[in-house]
PDB file of N, CA and C in Angstrom:
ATOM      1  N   UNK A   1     107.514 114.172  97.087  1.00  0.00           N
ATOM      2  CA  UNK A   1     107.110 113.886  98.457  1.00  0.00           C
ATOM      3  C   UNK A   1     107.696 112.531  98.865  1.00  0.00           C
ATOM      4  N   UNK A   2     108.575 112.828 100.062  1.00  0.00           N
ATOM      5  CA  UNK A   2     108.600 111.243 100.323  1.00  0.00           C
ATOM      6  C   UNK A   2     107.264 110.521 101.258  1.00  0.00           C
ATOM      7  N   UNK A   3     107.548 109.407 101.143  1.00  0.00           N
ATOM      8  CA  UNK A   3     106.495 108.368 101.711  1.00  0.00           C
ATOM      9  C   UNK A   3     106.851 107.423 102.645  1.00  0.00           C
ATOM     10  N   UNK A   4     106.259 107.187 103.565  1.00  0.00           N
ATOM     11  CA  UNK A   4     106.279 105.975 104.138  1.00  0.00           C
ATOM     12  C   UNK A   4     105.307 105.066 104.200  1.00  0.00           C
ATOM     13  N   UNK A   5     106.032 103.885 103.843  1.00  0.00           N
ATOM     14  CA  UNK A   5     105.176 102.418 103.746  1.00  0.00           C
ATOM     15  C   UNK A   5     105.914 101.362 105.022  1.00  0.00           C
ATOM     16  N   UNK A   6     105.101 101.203 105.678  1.00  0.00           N
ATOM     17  CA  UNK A   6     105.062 100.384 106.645  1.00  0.00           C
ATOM     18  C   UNK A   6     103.929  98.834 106.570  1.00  0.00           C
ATOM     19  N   UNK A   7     104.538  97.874 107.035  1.00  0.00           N
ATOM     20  CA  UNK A   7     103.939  96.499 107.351  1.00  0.00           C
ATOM     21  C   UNK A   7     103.946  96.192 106.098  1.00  0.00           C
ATOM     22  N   UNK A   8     105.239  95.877 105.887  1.00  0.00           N
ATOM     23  CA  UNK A   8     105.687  95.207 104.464  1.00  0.00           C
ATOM     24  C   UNK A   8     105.724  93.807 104.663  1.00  0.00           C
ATOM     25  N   UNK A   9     105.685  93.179 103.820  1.00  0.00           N
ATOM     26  CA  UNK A   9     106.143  91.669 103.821  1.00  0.00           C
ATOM     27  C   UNK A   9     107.798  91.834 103.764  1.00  0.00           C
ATOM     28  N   UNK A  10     108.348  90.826 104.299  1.00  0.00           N
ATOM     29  CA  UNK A  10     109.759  90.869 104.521  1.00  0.00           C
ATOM     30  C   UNK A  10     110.335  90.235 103.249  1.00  0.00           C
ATOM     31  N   UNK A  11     109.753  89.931 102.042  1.00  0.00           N
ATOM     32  CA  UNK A  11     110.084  89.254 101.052  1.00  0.00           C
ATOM     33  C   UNK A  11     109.822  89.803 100.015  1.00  0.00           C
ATOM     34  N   UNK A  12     109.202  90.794 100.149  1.00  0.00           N
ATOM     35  CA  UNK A  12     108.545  91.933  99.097  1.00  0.00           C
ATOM     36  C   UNK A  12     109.968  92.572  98.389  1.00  0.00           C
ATOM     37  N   UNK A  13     110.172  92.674  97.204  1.00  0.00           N
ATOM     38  CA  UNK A  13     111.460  93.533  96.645  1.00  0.00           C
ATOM     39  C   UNK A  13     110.943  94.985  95.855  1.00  0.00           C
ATOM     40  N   UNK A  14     111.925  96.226  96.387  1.00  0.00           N
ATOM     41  CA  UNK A  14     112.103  97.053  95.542  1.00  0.00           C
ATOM     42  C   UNK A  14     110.968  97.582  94.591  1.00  0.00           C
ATOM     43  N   UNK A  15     111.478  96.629  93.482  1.00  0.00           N
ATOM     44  CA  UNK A  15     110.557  96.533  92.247  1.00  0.00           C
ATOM     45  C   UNK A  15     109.548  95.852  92.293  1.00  0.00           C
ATOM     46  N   UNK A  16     108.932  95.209  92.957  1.00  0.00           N
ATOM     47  CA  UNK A  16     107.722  95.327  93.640  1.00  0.00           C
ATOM     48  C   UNK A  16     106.733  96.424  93.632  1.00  0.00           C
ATOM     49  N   UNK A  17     107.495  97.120  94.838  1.00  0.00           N
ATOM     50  CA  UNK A  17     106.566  97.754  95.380  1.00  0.00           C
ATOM     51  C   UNK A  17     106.685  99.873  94.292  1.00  0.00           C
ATOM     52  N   UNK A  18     107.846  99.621  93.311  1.00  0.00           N
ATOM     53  CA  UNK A  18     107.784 100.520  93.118  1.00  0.00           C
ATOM     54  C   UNK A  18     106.396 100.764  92.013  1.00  0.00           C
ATOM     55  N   UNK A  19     106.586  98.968  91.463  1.00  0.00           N
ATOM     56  CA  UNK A  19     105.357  98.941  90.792  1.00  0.00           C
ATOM     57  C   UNK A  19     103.965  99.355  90.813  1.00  0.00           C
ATOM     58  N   UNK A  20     104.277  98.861  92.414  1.00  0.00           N
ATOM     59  CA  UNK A  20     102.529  99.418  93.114  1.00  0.00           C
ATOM     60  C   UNK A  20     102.105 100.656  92.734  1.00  0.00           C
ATOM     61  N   UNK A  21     103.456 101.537  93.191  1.00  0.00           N
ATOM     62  CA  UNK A  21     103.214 102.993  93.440  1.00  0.00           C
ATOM     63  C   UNK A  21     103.019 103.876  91.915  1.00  0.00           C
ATOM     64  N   UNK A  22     103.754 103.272  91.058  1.00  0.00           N
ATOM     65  CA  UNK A  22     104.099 103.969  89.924  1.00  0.00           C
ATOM     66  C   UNK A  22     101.997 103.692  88.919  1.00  0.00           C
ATOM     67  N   UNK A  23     101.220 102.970  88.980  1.00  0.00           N
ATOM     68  CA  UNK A  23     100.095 102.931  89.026  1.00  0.00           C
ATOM     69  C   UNK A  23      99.639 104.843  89.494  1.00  0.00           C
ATOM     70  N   UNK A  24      99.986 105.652  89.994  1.00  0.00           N
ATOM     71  CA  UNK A  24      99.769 106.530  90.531  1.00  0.00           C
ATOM     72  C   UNK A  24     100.479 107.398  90.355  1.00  0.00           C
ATOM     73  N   UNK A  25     101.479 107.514  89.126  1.00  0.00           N
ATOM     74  CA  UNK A  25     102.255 108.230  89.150  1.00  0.00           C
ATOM     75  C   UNK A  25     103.788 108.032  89.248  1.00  0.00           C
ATOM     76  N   UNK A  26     104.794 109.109  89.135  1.00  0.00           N
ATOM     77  CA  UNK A  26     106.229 108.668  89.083  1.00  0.00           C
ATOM     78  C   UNK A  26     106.661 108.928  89.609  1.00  0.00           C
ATOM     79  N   UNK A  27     107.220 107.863  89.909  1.00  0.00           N
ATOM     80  CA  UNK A  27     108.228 107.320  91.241  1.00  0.00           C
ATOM     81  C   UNK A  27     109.415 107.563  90.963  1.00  0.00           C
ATOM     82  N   UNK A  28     110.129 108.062  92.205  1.00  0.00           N
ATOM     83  CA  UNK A  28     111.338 108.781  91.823  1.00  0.00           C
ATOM     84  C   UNK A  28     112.968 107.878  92.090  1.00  0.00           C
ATOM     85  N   UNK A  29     111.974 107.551  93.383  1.00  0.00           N
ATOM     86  CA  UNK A  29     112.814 106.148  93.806  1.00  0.00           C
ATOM     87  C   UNK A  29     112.176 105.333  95.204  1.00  0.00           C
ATOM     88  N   UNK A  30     112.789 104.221  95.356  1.00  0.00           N
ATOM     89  CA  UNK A  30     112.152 103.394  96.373  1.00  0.00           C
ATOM     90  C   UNK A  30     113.376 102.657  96.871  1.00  0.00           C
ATOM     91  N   UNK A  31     113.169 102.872  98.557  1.00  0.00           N
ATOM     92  CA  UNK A  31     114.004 101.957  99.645  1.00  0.00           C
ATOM     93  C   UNK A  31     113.610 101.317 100.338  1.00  0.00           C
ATOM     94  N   UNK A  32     114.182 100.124 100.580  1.00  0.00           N
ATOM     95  CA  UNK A  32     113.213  99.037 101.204  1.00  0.00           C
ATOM     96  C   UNK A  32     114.459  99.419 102.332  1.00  0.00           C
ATOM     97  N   UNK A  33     114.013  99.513 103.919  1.00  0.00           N
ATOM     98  CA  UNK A  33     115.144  99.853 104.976  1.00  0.00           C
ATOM     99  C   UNK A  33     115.836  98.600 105.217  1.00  0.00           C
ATOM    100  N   UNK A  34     116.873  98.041 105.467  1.00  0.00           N
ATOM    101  CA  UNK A  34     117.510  96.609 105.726  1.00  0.00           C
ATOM    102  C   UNK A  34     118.011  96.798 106.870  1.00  0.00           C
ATOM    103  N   UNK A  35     118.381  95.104 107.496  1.00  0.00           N
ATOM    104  CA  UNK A  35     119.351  95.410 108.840  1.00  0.00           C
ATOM    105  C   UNK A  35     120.335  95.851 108.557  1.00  0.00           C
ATOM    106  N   UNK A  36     121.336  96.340 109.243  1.00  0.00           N
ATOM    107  CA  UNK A  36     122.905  96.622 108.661  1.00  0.00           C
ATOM    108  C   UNK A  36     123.762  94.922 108.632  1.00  0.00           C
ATOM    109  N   UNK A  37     123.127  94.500 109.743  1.00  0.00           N
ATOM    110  CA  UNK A  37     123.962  93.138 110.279  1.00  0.00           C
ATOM    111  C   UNK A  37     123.370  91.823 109.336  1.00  0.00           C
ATOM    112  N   UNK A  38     121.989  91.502 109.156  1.00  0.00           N
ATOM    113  CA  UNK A  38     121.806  90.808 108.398  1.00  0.00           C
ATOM    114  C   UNK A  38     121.327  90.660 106.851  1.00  0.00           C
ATOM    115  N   UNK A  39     121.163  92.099 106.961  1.00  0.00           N
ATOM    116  CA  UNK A  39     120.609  92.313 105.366  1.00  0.00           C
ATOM    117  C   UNK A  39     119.294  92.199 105.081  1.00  0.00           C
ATOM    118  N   UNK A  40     118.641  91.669 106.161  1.00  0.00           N
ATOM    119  CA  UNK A  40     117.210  91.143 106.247  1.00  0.00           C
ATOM    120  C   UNK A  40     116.153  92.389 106.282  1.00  0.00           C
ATOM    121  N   UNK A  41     114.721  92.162 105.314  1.00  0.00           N
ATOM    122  CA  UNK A  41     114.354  93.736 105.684  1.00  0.00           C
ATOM    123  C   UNK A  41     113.307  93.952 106.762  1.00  0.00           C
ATOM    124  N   UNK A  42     113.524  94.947 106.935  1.00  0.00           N
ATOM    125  CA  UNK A  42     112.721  95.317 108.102  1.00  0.00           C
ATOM    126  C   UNK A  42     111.197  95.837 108.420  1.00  0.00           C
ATOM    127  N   UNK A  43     110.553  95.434 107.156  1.00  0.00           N
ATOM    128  CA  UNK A  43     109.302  95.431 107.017  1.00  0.00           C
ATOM    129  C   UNK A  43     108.675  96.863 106.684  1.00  0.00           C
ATOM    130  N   UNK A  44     109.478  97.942 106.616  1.00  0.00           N
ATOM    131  CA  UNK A  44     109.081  99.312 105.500  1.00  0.00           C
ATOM    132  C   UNK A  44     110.242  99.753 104.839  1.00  0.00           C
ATOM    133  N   UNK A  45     109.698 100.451 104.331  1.00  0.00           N
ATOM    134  CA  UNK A  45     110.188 101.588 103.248  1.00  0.00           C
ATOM    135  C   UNK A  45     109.864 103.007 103.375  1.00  0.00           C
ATOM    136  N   UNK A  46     110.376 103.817 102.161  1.00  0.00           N
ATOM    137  CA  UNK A  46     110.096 104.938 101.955  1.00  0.00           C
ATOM    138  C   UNK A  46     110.072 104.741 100.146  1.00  0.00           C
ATOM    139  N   UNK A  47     109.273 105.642  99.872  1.00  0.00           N
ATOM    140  CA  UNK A  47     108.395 105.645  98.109  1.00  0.00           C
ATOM    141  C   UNK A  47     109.136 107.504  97.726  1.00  0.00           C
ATOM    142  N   UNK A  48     110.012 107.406  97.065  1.00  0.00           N
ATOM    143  CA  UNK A  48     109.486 109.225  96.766  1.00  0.00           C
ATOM    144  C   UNK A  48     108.772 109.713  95.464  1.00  0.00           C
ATOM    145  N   UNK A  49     107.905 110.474  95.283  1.00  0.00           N
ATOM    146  CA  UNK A  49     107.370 110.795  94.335  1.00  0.00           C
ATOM    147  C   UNK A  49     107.280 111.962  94.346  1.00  0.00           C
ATOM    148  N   UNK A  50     108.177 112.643  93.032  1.00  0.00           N
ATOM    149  CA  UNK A  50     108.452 114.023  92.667  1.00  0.00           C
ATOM    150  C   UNK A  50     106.992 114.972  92.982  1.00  0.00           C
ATOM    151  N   UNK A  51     105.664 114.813  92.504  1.00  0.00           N
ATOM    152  CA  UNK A  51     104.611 115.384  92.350  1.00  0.00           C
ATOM    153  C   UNK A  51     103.652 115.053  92.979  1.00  0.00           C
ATOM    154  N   UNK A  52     103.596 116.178  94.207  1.00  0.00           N
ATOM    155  CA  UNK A  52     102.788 116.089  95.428  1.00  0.00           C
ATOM    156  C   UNK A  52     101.120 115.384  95.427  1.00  0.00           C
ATOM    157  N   UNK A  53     100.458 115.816  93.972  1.00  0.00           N
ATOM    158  CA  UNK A  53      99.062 115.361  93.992  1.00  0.00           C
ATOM    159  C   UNK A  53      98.943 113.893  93.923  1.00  0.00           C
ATOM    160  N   UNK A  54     100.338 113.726  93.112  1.00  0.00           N
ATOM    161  CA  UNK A  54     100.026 112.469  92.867  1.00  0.00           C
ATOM    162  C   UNK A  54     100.556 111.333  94.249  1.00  0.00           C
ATOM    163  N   UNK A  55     101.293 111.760  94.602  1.00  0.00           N
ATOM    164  CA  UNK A  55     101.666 111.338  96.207  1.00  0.00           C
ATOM    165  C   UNK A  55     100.272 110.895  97.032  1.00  0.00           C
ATOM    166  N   UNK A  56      99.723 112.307  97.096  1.00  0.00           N
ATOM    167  CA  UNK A  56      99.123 112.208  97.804  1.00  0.00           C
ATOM    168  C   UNK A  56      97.483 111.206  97.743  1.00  0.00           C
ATOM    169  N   UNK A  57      97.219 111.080  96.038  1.00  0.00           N
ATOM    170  CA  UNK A  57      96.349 110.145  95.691  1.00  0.00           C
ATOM    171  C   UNK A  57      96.991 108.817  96.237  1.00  0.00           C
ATOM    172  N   UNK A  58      98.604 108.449  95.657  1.00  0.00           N
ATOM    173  CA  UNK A  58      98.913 107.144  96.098  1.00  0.00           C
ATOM    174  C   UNK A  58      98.795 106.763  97.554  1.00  0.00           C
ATOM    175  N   UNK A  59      98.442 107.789  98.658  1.00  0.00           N
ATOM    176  CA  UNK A  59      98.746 107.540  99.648  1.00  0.00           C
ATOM    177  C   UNK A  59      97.228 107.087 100.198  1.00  0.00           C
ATOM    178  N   UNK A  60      96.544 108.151  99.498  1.00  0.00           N
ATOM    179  CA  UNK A  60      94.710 107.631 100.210  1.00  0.00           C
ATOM    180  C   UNK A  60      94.513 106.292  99.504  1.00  0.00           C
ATOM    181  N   UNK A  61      94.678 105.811  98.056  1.00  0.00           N
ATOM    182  CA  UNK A  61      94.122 105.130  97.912  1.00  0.00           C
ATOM    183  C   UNK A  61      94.892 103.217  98.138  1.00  0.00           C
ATOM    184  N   UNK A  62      96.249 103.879  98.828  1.00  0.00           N
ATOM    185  CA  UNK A  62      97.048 102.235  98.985  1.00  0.00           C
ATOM    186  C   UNK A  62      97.309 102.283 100.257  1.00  0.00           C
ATOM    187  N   UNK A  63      97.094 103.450 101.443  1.00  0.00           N
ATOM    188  CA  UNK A  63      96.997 103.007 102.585  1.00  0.00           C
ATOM    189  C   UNK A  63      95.655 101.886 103.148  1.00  0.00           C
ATOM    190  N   UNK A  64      95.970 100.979 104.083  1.00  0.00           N
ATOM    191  CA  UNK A  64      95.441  99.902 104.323  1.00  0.00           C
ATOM    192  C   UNK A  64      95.046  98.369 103.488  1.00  0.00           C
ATOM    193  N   UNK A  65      95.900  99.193 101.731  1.00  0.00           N
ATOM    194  CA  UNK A  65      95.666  97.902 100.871  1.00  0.00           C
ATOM    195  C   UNK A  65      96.567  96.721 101.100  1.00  0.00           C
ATOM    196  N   UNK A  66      95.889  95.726 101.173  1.00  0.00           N
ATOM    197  CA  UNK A  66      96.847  94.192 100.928  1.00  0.00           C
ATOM    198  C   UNK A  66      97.605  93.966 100.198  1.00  0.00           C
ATOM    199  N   UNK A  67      98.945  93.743 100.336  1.00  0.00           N
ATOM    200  CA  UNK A  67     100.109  93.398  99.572  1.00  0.00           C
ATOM    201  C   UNK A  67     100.697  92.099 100.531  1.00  0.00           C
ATOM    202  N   UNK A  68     100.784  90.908  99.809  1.00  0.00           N
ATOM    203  CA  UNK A  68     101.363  89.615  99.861  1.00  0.00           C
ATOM    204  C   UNK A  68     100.937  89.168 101.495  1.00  0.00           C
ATOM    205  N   UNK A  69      99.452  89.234 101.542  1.00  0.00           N
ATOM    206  CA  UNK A  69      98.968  89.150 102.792  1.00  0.00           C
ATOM    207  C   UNK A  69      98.889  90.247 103.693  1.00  0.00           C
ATOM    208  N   UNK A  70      99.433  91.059 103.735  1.00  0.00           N
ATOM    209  CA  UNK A  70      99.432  92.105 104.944  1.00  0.00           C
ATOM    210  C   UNK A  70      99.497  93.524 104.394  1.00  0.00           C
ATOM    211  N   UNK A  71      98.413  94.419 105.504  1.00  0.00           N
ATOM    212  CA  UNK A  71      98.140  95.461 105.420  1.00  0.00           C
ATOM    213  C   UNK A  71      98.863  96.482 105.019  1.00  0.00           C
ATOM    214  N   UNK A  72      99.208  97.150 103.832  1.00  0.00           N
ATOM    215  CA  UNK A  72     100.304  98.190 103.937  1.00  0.00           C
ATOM    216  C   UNK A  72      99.950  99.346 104.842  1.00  0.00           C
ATOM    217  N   UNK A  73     101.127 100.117 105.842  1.00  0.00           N
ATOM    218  CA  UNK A  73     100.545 101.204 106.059  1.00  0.00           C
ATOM    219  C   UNK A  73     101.018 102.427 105.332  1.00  0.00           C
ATOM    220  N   UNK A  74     100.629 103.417 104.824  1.00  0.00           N
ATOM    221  CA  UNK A  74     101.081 104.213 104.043  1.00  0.00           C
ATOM    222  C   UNK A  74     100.647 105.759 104.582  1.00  0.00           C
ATOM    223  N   UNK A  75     101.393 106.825 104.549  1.00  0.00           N
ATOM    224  CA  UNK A  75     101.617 108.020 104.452  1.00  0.00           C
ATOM    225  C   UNK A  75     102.685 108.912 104.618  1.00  0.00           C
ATOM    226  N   UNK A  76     102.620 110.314 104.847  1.00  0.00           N
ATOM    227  CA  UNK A  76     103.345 111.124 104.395  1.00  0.00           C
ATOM    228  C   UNK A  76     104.800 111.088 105.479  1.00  0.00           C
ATOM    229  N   UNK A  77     106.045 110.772 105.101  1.00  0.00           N
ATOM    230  CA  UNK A  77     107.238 110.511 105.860  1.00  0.00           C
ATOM    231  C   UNK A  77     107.701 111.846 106.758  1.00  0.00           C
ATOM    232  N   UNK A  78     107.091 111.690 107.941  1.00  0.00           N
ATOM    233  CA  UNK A  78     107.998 112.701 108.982  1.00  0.00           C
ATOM    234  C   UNK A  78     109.707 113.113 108.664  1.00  0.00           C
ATOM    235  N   UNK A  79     110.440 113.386 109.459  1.00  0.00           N
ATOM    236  CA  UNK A  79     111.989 114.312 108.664  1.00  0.00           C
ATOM    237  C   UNK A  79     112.096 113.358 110.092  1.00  0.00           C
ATOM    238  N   UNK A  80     113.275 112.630 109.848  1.00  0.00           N
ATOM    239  CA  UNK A  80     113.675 112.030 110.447  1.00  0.00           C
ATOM    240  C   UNK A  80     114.520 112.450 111.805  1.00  0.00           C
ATOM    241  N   UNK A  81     114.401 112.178 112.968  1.00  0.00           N
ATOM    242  CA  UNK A  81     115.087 112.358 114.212  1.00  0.00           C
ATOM    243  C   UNK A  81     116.311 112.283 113.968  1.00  0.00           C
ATOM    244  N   UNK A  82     116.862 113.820 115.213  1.00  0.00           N
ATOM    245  CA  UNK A  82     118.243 112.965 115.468  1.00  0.00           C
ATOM    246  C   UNK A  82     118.715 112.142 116.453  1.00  0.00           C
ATOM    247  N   UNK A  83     119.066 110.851 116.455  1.00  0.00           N
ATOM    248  CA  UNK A  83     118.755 110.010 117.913  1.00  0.00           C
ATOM    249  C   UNK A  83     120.639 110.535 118.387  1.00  0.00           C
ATOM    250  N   UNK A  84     120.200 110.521 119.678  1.00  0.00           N
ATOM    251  CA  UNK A  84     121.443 111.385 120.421  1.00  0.00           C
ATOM    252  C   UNK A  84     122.210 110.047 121.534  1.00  0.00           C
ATOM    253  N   UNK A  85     122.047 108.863 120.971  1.00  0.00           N
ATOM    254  CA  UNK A  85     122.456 108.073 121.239  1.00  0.00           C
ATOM    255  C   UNK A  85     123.525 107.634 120.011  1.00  0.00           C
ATOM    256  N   UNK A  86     123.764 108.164 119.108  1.00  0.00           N
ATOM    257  CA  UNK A  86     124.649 107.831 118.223  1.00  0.00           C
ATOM    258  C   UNK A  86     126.028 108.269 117.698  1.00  0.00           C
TER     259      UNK A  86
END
């Protein structure tokens, strides 16, 4: 299942947060989204985790938890748009 984690700390890395998740199971991989232009991140991610139950525990029990001051938001990643401006 992929995931989305939103209201990241902008200083938070990777391995970080795969840490969080892997508490809950295995993590398949983790992207922190960046600018293209500055490299700087943009305050979410996406988490994937092969095995849906366990997804879905990581998601009830670390949505709204505190990470490095601020609220994570966490759940299940919509299929991304196609923006028709591109």
């Amino acid at each position: 299942m992929n995931i989305y984690v939103g209201n990241l700390d902008y200083n938070l890395q990777e391995s970080e947060l795969e840490k969080i998740f892997s508490e809950y199971g295995e993590v398949a991989s983790v992207k922190i989204i960046k600018d293209k232009y500055t490299g700087k991140a943009k305050g979410f991610g996406f988490v994937e985790m092969p095995d849906d139950e366990e997804a879905n525990n990581a998601i009830e029990e670390l949505n709204g938890t505190e990470v490095s001051g601020r609220q994570m938001k966490v759940n299940k990643a919509r299929p991304r748009r196609e923006n028709p401006n591109r």
